[in-house]
C-alpha atoms as a PDB file:
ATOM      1  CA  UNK A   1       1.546  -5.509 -41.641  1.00  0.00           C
ATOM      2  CA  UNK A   2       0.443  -9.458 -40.737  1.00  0.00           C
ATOM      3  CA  UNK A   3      -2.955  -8.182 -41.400  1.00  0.00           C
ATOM      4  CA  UNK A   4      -2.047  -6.915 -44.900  1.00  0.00           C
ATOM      5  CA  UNK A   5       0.039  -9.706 -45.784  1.00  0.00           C
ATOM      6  CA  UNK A   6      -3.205 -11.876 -45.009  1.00  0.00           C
ATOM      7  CA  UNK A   7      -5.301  -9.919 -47.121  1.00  0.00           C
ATOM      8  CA  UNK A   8      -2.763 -10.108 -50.314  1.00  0.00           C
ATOM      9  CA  UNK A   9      -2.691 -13.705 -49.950  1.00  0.00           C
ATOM     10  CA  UNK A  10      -6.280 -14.216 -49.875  1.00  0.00           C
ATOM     11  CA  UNK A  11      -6.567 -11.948 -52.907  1.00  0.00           C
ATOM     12  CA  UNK A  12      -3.945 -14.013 -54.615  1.00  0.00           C
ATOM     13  CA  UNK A  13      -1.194 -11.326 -54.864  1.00  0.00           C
ATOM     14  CA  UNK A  14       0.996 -13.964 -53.851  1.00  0.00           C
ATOM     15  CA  UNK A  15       1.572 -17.755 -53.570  1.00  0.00           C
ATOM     16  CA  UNK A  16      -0.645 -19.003 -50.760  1.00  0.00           C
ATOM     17  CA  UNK A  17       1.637 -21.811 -49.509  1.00  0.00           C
ATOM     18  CA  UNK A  18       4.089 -18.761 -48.664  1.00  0.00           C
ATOM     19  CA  UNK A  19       4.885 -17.819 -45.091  1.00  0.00           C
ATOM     20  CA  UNK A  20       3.672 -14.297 -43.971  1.00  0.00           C
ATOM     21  CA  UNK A  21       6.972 -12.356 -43.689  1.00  0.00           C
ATOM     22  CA  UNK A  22       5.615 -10.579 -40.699  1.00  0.00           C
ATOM     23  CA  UNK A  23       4.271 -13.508 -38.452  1.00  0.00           C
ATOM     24  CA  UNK A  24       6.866 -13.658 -36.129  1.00  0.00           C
ATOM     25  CA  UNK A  25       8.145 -10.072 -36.057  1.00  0.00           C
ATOM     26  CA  UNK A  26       7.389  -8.655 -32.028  1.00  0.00           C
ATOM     27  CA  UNK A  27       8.040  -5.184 -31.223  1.00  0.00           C
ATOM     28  CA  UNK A  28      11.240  -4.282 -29.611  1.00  0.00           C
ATOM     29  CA  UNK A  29      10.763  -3.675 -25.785  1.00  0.00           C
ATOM     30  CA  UNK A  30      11.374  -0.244 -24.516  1.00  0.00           C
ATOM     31  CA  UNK A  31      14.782  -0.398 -23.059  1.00  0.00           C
ATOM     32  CA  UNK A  32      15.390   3.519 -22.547  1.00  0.00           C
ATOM     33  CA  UNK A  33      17.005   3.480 -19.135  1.00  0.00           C
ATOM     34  CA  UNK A  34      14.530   5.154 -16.563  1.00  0.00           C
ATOM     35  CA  UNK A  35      15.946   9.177 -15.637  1.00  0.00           C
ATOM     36  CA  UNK A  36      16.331   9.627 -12.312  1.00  0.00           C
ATOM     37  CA  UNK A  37      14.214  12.419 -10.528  1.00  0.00           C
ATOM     38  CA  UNK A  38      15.904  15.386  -9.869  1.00  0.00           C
ATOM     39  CA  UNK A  39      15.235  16.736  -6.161  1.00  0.00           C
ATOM     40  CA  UNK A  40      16.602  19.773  -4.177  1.00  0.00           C
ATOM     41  CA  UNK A  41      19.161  19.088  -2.069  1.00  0.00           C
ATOM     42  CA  UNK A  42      19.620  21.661   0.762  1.00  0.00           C
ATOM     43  CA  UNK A  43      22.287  23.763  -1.352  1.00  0.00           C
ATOM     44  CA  UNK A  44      19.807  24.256  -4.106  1.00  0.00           C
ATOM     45  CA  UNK A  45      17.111  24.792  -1.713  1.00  0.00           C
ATOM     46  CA  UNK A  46      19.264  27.481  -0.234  1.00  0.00           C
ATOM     47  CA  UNK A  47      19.978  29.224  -3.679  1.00  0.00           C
ATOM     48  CA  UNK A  48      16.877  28.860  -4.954  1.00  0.00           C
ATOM     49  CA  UNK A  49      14.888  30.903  -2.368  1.00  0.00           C
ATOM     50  CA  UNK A  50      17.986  33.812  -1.707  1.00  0.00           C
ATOM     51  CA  UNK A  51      18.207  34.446  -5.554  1.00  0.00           C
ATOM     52  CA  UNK A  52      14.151  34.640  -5.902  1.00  0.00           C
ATOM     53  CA  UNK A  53      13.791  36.957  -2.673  1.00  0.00           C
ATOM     54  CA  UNK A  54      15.112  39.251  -4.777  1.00  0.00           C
ATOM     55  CA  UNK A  55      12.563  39.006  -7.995  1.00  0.00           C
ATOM     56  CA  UNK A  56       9.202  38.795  -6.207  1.00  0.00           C
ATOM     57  CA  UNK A  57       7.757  37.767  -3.001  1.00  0.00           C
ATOM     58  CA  UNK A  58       4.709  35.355  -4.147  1.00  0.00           C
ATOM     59  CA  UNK A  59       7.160  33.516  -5.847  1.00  0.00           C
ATOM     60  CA  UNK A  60       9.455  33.351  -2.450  1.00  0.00           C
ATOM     61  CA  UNK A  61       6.646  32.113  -0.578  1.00  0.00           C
ATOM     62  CA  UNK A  62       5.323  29.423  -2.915  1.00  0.00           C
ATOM     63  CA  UNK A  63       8.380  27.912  -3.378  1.00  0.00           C
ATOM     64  CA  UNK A  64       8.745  28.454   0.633  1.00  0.00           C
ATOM     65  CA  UNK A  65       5.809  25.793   1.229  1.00  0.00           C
ATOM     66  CA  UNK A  66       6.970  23.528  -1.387  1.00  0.00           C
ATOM     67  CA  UNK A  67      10.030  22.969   0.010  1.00  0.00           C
ATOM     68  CA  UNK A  68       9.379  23.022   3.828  1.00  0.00           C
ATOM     69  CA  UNK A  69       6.264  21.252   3.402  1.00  0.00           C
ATOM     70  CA  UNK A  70       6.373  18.874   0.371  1.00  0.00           C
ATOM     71  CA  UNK A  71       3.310  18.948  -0.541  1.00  0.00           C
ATOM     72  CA  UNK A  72       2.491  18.492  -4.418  1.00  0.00           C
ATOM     73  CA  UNK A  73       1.694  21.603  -6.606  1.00  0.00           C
ATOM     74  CA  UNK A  74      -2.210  20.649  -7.130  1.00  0.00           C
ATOM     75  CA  UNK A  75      -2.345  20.534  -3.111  1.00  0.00           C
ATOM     76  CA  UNK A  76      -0.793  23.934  -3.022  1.00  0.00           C
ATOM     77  CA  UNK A  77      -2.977  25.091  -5.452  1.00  0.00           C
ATOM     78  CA  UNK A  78      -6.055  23.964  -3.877  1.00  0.00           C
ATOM     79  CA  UNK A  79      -4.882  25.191   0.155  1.00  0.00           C
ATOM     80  CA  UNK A  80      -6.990  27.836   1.816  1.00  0.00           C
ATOM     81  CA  UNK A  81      -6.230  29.774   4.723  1.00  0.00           C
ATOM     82  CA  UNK A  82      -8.689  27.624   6.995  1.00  0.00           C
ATOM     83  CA  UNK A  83      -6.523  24.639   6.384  1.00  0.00           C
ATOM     84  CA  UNK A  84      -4.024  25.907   8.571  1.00  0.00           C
ATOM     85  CA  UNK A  85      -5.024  24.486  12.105  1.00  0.00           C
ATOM     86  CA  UNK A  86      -2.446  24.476  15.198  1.00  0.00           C
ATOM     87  CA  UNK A  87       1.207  24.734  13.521  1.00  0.00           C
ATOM     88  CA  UNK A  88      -0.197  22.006  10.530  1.00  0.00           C
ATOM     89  CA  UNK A  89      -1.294  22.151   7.523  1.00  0.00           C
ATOM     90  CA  UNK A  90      -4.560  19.713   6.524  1.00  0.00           C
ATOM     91  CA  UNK A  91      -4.857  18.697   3.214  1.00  0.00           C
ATOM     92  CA  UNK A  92      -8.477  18.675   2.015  1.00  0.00           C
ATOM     93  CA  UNK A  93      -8.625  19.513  -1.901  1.00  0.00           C
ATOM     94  CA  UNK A  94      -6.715  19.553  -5.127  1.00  0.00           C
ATOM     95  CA  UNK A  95      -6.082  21.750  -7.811  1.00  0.00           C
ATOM     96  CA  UNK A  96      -4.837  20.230 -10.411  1.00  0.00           C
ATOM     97  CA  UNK A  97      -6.172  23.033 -12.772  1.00  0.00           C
ATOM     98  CA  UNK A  98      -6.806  25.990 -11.719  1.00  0.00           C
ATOM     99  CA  UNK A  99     -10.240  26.043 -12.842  1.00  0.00           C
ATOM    100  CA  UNK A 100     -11.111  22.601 -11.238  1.00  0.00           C
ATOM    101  CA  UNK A 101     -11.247  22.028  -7.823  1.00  0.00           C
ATOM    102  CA  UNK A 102     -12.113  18.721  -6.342  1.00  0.00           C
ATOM    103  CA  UNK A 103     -12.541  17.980  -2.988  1.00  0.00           C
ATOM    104  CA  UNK A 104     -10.640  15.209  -1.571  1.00  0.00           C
ATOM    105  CA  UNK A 105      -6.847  14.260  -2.071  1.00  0.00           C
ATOM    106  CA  UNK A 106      -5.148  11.768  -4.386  1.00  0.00           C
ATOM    107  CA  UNK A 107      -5.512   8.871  -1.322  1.00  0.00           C
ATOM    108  CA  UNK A 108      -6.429   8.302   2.082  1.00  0.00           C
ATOM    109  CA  UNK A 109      -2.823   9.356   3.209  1.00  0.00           C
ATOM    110  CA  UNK A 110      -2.602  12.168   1.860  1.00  0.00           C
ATOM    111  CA  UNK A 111      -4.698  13.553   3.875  1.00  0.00           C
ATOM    112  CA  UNK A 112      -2.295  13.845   6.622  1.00  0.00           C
ATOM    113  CA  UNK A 113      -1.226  16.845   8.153  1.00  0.00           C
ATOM    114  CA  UNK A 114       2.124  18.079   8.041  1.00  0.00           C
ATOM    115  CA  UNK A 115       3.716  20.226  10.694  1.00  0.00           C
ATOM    116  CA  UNK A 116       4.359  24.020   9.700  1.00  0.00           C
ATOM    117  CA  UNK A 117       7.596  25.022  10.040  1.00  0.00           C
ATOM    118  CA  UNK A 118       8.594  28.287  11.810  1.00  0.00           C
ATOM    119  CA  UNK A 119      10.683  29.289   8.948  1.00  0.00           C
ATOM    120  CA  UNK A 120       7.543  28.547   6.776  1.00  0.00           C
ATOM    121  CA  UNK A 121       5.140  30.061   9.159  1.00  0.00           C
ATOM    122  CA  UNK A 122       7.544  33.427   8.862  1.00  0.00           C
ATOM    123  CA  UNK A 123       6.494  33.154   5.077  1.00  0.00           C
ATOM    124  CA  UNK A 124       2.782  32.626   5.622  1.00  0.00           C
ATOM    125  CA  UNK A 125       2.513  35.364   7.765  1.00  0.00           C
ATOM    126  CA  UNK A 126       3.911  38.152   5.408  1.00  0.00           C
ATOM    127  CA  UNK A 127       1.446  36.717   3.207  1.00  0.00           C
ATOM    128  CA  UNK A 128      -1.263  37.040   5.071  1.00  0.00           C
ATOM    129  CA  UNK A 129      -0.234  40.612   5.597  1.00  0.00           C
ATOM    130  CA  UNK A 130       0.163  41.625   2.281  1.00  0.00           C
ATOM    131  CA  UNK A 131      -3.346  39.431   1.238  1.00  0.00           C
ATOM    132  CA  UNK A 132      -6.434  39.244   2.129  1.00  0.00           C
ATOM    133  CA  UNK A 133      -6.534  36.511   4.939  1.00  0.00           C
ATOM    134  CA  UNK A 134      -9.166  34.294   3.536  1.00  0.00           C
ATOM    135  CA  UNK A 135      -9.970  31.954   0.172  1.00  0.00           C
ATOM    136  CA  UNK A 136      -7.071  30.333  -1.224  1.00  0.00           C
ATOM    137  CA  UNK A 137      -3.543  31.287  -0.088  1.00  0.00           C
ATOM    138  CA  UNK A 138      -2.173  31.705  -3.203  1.00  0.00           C
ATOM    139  CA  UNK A 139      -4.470  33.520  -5.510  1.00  0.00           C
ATOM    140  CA  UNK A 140      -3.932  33.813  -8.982  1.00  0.00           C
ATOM    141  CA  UNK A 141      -5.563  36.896 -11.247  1.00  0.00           C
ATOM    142  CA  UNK A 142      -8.891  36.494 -11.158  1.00  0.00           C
ATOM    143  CA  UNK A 143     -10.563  36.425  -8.244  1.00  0.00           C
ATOM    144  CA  UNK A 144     -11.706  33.396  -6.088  1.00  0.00           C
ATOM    145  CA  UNK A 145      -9.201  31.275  -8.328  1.00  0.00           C
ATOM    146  CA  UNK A 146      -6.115  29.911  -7.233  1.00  0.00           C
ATOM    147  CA  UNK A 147      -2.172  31.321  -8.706  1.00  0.00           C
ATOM    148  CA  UNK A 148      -1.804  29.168 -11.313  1.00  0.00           C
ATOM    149  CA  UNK A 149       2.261  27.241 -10.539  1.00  0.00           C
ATOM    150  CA  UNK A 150       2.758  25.850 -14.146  1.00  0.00           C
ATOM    151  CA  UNK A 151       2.495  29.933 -15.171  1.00  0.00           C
ATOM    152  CA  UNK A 152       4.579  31.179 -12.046  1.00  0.00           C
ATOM    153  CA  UNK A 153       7.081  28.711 -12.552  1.00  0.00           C
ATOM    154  CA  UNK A 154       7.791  29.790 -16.506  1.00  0.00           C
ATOM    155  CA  UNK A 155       6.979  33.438 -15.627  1.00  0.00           C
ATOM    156  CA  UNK A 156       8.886  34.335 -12.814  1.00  0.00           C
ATOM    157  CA  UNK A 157      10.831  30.970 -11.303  1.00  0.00           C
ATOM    158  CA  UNK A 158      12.813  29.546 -14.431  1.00  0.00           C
ATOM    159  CA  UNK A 159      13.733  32.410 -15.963  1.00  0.00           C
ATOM    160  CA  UNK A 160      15.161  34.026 -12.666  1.00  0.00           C
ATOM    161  CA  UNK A 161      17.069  30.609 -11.563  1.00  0.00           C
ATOM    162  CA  UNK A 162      18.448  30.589 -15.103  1.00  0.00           C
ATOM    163  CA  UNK A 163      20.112  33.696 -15.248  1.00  0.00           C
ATOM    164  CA  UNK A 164      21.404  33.131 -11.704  1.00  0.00           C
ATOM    165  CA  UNK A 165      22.741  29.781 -12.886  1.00  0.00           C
ATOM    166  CA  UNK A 166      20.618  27.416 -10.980  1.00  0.00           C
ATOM    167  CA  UNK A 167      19.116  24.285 -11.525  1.00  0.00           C
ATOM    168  CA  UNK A 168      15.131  24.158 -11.530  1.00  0.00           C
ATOM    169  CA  UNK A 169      14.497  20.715 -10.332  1.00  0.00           C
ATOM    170  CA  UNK A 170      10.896  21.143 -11.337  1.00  0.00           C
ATOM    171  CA  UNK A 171       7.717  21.534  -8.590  1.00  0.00           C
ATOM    172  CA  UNK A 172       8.111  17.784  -7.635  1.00  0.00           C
ATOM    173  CA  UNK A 173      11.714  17.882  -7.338  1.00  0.00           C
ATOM    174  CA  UNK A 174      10.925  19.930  -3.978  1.00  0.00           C
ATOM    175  CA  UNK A 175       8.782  17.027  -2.797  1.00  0.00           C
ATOM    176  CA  UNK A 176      11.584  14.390  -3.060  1.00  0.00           C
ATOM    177  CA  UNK A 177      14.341  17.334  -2.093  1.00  0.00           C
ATOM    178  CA  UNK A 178      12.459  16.761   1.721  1.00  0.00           C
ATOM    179  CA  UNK A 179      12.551  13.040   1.700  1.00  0.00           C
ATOM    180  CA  UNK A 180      15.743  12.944   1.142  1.00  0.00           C
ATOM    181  CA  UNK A 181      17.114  15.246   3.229  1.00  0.00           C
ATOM    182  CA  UNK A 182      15.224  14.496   6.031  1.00  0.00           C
ATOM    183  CA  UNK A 183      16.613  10.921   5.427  1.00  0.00           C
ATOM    184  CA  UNK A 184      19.984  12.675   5.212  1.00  0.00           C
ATOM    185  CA  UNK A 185      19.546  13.858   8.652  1.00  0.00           C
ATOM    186  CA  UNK A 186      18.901  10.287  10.006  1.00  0.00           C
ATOM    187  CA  UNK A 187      15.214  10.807  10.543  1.00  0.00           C
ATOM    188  CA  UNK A 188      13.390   7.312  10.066  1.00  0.00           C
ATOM    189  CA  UNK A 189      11.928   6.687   7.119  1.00  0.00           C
ATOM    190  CA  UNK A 190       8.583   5.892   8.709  1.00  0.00           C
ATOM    191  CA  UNK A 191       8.794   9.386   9.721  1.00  0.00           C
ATOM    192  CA  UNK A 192       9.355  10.467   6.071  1.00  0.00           C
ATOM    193  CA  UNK A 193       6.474   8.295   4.879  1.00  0.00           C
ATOM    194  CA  UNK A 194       3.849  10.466   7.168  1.00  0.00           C
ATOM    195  CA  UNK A 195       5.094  13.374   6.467  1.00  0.00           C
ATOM    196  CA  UNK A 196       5.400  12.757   2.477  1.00  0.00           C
ATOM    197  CA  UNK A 197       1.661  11.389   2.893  1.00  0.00           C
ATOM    198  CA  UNK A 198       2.270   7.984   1.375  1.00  0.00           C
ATOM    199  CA  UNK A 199       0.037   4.550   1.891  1.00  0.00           C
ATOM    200  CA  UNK A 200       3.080   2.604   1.896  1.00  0.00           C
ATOM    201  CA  UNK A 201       6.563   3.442   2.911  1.00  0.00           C
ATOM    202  CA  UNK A 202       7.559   1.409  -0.216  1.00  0.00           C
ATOM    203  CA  UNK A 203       7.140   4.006  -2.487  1.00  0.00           C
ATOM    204  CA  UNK A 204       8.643   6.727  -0.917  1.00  0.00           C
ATOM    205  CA  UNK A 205      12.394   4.487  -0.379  1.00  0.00           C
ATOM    206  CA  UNK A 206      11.703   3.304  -4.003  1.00  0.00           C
ATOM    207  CA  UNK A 207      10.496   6.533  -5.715  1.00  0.00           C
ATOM    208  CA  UNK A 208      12.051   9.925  -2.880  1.00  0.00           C
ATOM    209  CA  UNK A 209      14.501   9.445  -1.500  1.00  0.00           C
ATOM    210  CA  UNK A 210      17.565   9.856  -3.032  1.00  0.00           C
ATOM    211  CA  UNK A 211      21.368   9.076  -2.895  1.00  0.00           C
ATOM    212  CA  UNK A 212      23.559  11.834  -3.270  1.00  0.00           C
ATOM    213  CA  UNK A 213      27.228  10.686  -4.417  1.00  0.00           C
ATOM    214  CA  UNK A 214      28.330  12.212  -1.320  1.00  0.00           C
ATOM    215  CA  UNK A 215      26.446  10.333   0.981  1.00  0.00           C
ATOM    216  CA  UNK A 216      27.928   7.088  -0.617  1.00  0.00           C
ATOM    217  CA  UNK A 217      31.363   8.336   0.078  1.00  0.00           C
ATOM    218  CA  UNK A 218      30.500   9.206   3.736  1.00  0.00           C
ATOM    219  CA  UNK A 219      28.980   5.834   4.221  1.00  0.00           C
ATOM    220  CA  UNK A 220      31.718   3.886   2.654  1.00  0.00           C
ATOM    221  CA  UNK A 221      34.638   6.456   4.642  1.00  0.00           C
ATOM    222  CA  UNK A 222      32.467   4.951   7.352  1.00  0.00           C
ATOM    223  CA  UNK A 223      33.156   2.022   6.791  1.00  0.00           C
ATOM    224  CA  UNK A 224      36.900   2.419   6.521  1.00  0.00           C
ATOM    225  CA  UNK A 225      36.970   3.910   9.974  1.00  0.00           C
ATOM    226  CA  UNK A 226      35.284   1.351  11.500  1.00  0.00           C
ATOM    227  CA  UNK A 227      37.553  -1.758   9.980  1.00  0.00           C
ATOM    228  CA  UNK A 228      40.521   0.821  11.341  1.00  0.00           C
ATOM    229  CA  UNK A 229      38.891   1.290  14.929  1.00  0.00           C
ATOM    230  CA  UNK A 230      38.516  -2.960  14.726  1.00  0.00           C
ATOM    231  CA  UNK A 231      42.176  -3.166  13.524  1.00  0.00           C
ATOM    232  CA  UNK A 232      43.375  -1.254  16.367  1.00  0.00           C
ATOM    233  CA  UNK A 233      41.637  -3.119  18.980  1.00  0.00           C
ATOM    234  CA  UNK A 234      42.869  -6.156  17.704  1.00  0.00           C
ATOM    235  CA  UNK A 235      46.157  -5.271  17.660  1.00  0.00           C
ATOM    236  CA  UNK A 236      45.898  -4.066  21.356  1.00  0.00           C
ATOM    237  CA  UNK A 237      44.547  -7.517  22.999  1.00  0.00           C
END
């Protein structure tokens, strides 16, 4: 609008010693409050697997390793069965369509590897019994391409958790669900970092790990106890 303003005046469409109506006008700012990510807390985690063990297996298991392992969707899209070395899992490749596959993770850190679960390794191993045991883990279709999550996920996932009344927290949400309740469980958040594959343990206090509003009512009952337990000594000297 300054720029058409301009023009008009140099034209003549209007008196030149006028002021441009639109040379001070700024954008507004985006002032939407940021959402908070959802995550899985143990509950959900819980529900979610139980009600989908009863709708189909691949699903189970998918959703097994995103939750006990937290890695992101294009890293489970992009594991093979030779990246399972020693109770870990290495991340080497991404996914993040499942007709692209690059070699090499999002940074340095994520190439990590995270300890396998026995509960997960449980999972895996049906798998591998009711698969072939090599290529990609998770195959979708067509063959020598990997199951495609996005699809699984509106197939199969949503629509079962819906009907059961459950919250779908979204493939990401299972990534911060394990930050924060590992950090639930008092396990260091240095800890957390390495096993969430981060370059700075910044971003996963700032961006996983989560407050629920009952750990802020533990904390501050906490507190309470511990001004009591003080009053009471006092009182005894």
């Amino acid at each position: 609008m300054v720029a058409a303003f301009d023009a008009a005046r140099i034209l003549g469409a209007y008196d030149h010693n006028s002021q441009n109506p639109f040379s001070d006008v700024k954008l507004p700012k985006n002032r939407r409050p940021k959402q908070p990510g959802r995550y899985a807390t143990l509950e959900n985690v819980t529900d979610v697997l139980a009600t989908l063990s009863d709708v189909e297996e691949v699903a189970t298991r998918v959703v097994a390793m995103a939750v006990f392992s937290g890695l992101r969707k294009s890293e489970i899209q992009g594991l093979r069965w030779d990246d399972l070395k020693d109770g870990e899992i290495y991340v080497k490749r991404t996914a993040w369509r499942t007709t692209t596959i690059e070699q090499g993770t999002k940074t340095e850190a994520s190439q990590g590897a995270v300890p396998i679960l026995p509960l997960l390794a449980r999972h895996l191993e049906a798998h591998r019994n009711d698969f072939a045991g090599d290529g990609f883990i998770f195959k979708g279709p067509k063959l020598g391409r990997p199951l495609d999550l996005h699809n699984l996920a509106n197939r199969v996932i949503r629509p079962a958790l819906k009907k059961a009344n459950i919250p779908w927290c979204g493939w990401h949400g299972f990534r911060r669900g394990l930050a924060t309740n590992l950090h639930a469980l008092d396990v260091n958040d240095l800890d957390i970092q390495r096993i969430m594959r981060h370059s700075d343990v910044a971003v996963t206090r700032a961006s996983y790990i989560k407050v629920s509003d009952a750990t802020k009512k533990a904390a501050m009952a906490r507190l309470e106890h511990a001004l009591k337990v003080r009053k009471t000594r006092k009182k005894a000297k």
